[in-house]
C-alpha atoms as a PDB file:
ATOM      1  CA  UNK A   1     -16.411  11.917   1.112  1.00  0.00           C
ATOM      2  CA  UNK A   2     -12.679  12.940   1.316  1.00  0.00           C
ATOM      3  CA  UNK A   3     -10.547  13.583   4.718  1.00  0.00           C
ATOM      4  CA  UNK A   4      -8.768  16.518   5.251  1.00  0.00           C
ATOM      5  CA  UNK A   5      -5.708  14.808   4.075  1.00  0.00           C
ATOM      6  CA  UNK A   6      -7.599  13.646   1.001  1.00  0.00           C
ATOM      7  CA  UNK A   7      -8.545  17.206   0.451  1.00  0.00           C
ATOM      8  CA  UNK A   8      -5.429  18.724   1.006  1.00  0.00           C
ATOM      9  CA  UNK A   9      -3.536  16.375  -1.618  1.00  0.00           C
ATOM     10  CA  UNK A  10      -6.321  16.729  -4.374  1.00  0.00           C
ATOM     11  CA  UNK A  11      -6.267  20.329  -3.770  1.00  0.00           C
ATOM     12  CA  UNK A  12      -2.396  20.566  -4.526  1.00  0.00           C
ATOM     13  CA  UNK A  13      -2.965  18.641  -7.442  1.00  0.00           C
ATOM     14  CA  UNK A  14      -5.814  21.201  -8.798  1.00  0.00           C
ATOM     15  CA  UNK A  15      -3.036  23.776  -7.828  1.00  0.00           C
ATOM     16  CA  UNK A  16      -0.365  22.001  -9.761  1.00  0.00           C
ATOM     17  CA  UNK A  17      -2.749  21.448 -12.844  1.00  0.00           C
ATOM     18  CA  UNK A  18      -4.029  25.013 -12.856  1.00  0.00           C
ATOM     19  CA  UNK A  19      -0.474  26.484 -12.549  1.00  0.00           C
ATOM     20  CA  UNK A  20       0.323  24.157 -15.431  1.00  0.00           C
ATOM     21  CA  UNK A  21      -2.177  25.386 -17.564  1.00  0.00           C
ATOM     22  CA  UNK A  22      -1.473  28.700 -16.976  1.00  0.00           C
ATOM     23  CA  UNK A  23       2.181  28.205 -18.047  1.00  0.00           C
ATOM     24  CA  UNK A  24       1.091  26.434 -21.344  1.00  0.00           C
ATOM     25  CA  UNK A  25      -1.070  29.130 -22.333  1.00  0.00           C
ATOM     26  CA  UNK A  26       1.185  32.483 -21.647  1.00  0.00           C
ATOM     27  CA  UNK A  27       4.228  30.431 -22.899  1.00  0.00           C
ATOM     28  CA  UNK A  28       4.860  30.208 -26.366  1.00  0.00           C
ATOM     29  CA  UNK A  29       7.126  27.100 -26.934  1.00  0.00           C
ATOM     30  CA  UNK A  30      10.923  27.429 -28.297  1.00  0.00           C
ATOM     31  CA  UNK A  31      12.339  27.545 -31.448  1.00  0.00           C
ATOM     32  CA  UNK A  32      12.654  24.357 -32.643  1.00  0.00           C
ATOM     33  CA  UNK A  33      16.864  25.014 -33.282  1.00  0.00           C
ATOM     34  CA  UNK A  34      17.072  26.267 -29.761  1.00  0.00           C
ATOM     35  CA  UNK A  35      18.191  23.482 -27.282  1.00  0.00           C
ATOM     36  CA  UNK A  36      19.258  25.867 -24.056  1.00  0.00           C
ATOM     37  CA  UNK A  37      15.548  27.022 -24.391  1.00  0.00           C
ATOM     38  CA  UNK A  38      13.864  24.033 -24.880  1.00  0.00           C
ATOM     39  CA  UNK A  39      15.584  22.501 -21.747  1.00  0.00           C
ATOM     40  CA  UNK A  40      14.482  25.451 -19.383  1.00  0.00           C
ATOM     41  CA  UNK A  41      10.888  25.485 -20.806  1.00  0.00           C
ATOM     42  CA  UNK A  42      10.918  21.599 -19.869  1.00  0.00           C
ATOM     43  CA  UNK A  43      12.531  21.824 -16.747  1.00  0.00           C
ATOM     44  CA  UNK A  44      10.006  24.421 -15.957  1.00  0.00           C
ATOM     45  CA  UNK A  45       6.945  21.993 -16.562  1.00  0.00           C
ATOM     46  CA  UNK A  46       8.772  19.049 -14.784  1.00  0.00           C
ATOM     47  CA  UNK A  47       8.822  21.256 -11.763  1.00  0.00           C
ATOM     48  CA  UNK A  48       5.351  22.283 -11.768  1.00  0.00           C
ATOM     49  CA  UNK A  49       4.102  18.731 -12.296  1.00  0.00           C
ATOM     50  CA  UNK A  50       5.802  17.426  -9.859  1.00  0.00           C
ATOM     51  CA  UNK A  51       5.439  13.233 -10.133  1.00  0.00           C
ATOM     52  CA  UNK A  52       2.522  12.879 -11.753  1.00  0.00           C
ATOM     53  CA  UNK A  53       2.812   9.173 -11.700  1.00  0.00           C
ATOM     54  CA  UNK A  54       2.307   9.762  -7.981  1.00  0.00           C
ATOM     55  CA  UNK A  55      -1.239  12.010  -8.361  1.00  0.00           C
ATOM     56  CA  UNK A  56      -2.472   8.867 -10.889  1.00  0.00           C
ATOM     57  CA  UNK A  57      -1.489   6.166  -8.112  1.00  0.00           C
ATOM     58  CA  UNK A  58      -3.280   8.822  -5.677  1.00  0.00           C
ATOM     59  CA  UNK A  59      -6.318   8.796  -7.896  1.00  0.00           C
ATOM     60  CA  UNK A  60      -6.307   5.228  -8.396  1.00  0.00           C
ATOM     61  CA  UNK A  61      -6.372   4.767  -4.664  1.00  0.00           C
ATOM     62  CA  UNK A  62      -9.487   7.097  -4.163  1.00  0.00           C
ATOM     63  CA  UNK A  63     -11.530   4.975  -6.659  1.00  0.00           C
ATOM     64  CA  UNK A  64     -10.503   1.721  -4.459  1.00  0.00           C
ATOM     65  CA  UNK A  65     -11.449   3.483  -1.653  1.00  0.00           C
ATOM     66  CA  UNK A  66     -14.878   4.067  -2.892  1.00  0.00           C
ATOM     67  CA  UNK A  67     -14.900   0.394  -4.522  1.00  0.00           C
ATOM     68  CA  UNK A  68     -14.005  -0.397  -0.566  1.00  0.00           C
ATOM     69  CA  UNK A  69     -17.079   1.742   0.650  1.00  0.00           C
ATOM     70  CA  UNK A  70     -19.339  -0.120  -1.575  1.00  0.00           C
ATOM     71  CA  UNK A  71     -18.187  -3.438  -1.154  1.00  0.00           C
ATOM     72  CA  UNK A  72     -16.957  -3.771   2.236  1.00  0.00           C
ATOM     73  CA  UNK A  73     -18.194  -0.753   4.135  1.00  0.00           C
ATOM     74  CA  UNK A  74     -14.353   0.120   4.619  1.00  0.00           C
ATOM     75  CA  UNK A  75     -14.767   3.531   6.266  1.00  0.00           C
ATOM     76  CA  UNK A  76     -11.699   4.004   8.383  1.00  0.00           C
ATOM     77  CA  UNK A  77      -9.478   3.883   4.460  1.00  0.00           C
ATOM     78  CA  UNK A  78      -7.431   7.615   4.224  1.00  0.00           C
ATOM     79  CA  UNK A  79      -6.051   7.658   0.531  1.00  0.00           C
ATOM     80  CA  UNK A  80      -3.597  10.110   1.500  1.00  0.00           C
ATOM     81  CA  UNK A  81      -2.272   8.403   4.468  1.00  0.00           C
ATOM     82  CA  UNK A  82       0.578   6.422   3.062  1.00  0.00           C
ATOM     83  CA  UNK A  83       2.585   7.879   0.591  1.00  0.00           C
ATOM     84  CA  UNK A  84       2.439   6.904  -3.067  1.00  0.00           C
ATOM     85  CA  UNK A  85       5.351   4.782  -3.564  1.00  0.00           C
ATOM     86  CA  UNK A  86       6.263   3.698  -0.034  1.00  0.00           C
ATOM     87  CA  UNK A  87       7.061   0.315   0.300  1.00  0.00           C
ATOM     88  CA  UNK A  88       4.421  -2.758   1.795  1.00  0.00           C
ATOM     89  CA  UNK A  89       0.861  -3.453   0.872  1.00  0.00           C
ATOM     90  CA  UNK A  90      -0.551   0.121  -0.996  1.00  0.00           C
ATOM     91  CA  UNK A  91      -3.950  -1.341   1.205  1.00  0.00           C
ATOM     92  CA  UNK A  92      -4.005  -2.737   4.826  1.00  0.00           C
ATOM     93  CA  UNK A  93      -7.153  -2.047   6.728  1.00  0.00           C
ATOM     94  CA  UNK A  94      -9.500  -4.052   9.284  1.00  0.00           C
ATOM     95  CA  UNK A  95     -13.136  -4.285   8.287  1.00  0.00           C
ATOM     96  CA  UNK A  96     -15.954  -3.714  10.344  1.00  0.00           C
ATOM     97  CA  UNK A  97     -16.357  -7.085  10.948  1.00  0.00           C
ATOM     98  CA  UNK A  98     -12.544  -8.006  12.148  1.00  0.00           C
ATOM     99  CA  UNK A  99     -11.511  -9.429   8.952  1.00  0.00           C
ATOM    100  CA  UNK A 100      -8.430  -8.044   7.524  1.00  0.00           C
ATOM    101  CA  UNK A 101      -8.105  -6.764   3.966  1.00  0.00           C
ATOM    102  CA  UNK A 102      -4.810  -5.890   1.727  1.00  0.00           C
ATOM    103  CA  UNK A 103      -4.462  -5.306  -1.614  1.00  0.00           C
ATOM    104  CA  UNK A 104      -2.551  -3.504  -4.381  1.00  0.00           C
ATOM    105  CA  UNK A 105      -3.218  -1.067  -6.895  1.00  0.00           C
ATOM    106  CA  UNK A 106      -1.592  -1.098  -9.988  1.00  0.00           C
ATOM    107  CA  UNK A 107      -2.374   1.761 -13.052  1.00  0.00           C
ATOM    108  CA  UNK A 108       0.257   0.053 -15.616  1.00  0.00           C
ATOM    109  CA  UNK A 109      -0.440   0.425 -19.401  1.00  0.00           C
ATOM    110  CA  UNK A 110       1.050  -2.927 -20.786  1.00  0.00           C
ATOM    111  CA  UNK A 111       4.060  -2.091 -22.688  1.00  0.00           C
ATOM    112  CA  UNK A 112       3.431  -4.849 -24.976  1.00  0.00           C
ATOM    113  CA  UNK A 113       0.006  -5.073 -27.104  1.00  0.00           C
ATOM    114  CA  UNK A 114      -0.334  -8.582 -25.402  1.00  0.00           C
ATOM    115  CA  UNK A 115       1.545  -8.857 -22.654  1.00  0.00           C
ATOM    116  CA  UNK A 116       3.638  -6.793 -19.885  1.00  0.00           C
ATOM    117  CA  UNK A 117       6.759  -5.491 -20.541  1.00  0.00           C
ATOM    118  CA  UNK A 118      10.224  -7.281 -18.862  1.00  0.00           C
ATOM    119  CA  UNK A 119      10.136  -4.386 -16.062  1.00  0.00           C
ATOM    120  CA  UNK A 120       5.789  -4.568 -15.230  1.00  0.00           C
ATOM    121  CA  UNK A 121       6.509  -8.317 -14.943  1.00  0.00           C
ATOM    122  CA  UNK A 122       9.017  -8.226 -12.344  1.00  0.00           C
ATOM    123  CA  UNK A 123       6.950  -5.335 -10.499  1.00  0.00           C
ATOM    124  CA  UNK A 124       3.789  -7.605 -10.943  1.00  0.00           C
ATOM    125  CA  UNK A 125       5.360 -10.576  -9.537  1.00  0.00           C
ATOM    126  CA  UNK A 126       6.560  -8.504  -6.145  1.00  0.00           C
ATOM    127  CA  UNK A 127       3.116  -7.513  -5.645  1.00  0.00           C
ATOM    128  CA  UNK A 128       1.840 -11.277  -5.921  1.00  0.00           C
ATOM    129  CA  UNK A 129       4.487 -12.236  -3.690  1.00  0.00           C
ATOM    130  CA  UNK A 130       3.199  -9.416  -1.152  1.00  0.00           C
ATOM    131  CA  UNK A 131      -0.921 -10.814  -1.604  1.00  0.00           C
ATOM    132  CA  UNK A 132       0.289 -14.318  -1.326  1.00  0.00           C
ATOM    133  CA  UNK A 133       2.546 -13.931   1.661  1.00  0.00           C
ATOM    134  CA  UNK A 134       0.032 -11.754   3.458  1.00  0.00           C
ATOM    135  CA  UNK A 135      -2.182 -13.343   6.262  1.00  0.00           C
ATOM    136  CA  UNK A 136      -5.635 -11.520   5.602  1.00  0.00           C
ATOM    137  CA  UNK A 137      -9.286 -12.912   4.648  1.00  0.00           C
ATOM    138  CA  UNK A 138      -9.515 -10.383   1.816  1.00  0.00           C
ATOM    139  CA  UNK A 139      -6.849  -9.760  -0.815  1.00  0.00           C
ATOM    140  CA  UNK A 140      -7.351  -7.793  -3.896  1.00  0.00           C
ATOM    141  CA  UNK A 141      -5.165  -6.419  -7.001  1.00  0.00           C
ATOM    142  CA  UNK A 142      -6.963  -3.564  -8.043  1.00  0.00           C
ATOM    143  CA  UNK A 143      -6.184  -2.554 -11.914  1.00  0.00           C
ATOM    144  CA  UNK A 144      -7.412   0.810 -14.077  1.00  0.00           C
ATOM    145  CA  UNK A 145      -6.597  -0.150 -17.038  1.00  0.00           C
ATOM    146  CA  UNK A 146      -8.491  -2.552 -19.213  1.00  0.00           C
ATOM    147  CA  UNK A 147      -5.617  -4.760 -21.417  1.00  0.00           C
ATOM    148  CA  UNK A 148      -3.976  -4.975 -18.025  1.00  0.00           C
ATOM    149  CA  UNK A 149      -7.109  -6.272 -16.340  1.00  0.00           C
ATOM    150  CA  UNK A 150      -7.870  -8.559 -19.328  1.00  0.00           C
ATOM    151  CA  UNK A 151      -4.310  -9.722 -19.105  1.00  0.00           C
ATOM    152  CA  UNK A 152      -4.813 -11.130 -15.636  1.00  0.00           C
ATOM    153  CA  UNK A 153      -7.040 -13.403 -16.824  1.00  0.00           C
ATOM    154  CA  UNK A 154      -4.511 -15.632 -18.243  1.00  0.00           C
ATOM    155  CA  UNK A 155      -3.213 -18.842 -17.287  1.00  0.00           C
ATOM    156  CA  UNK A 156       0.318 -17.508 -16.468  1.00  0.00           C
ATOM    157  CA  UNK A 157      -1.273 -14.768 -14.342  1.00  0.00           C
ATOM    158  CA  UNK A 158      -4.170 -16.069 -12.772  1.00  0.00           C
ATOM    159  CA  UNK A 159      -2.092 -19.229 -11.352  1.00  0.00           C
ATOM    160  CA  UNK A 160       0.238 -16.239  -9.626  1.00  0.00           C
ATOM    161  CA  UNK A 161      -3.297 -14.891  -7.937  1.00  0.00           C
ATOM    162  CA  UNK A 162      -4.737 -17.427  -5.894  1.00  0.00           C
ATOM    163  CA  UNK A 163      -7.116 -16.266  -3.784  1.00  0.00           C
ATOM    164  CA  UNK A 164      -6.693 -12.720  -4.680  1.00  0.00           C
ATOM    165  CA  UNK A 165      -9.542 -11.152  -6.394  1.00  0.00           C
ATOM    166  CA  UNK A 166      -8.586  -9.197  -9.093  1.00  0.00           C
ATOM    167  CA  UNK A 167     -10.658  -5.645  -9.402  1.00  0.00           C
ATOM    168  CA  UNK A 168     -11.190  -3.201 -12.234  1.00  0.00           C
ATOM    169  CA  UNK A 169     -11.416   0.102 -11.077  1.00  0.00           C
ATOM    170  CA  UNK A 170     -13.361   2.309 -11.426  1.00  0.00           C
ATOM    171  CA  UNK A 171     -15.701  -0.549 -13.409  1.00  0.00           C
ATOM    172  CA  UNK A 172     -15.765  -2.870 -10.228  1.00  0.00           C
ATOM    173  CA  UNK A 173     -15.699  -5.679 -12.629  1.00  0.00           C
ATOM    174  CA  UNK A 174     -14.081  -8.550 -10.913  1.00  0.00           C
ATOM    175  CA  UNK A 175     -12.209 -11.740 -11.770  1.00  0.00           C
ATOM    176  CA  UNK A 176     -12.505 -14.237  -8.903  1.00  0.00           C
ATOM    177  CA  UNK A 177      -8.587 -15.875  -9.366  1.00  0.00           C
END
């Protein structure tokens, strides 16, 4: 079940997405020669989407909230409470039994076919710092994407996840680091 701030953010992503659409099918796109018009026409759908990278992150949360429900009863969890991007944990919450949990969410595609890119890894390893320097019973990286999640079960990342459970979402499979 969603909060009212849950609500309100999916909602203006269904408005975003419909508004989208809308412009996509009573637009025709430019002339391939034209550059003036192709820039507007882009322009236009960059403002109408918004970050999008922010509404996947926001997804992504809402299926670790429900992984959360499951799992842990976590009920008191609002997806929509900290914004998408803000720095610290992306999860810090007390369970109903005291403990605390944290965790990350990540929704990177490797850039590589085998491994992160340069950029992911240095992003990666700031969010192991974070689970490794944080004093809770429960830590988690949750992951959406499957090369990413097989990725992390690697020597090289696995040894960087000690103790941190490593979740794929929405699969719930798990890898126990």
């Amino acid at each position: 079940m969603l909060t009212p701030k849950e609500r309100n953010y999916t909602v203006e992503m269904e408005r975003r997405l419909l508004q989208l659409r809308s412009f996509l099918a009573e637009r025709p796109l430019p002339a391939l020669e034209d550059a003036s018009a192709w820039y507007h026409y882009l322009a236009a759908l960059k403002e109408i989407q918004g970050n999008p990278n922010n509404d996947v992150s926001f997804a992504a949360t809402l299926m670790a909230k429900a992984f959360l429900q499951a799992n842990f009863q976590a009920m008191s969890l609002d997806a929509a409470d900290k914004a998408q991007g803000a720095p610290g944990l992306d999860i810090d919450l007390r369970l109903p039994d005291g403990r605390r949990l944290v965790a990350e969410i990540k929704t990177t595609v490797p850039y590589k076919p085998d491994d992160l890119g340069a950029q992911q890894k240095s992003t990666f390893d700031k969010d192991f710092a974070k689970l490794a320097a944080a004093k809770a019973d429960v830590k988690i990286f949750f992951l959406t994407e499957c090369r990413t999640f097989e990725l992390m079960r690697q020597a090289k990342y696995r040894s960087k996840l000690a103790g941190v459970t490593v979740v794929l979402l929405p699969q719930g499979e798990e890898i126990a680091a």
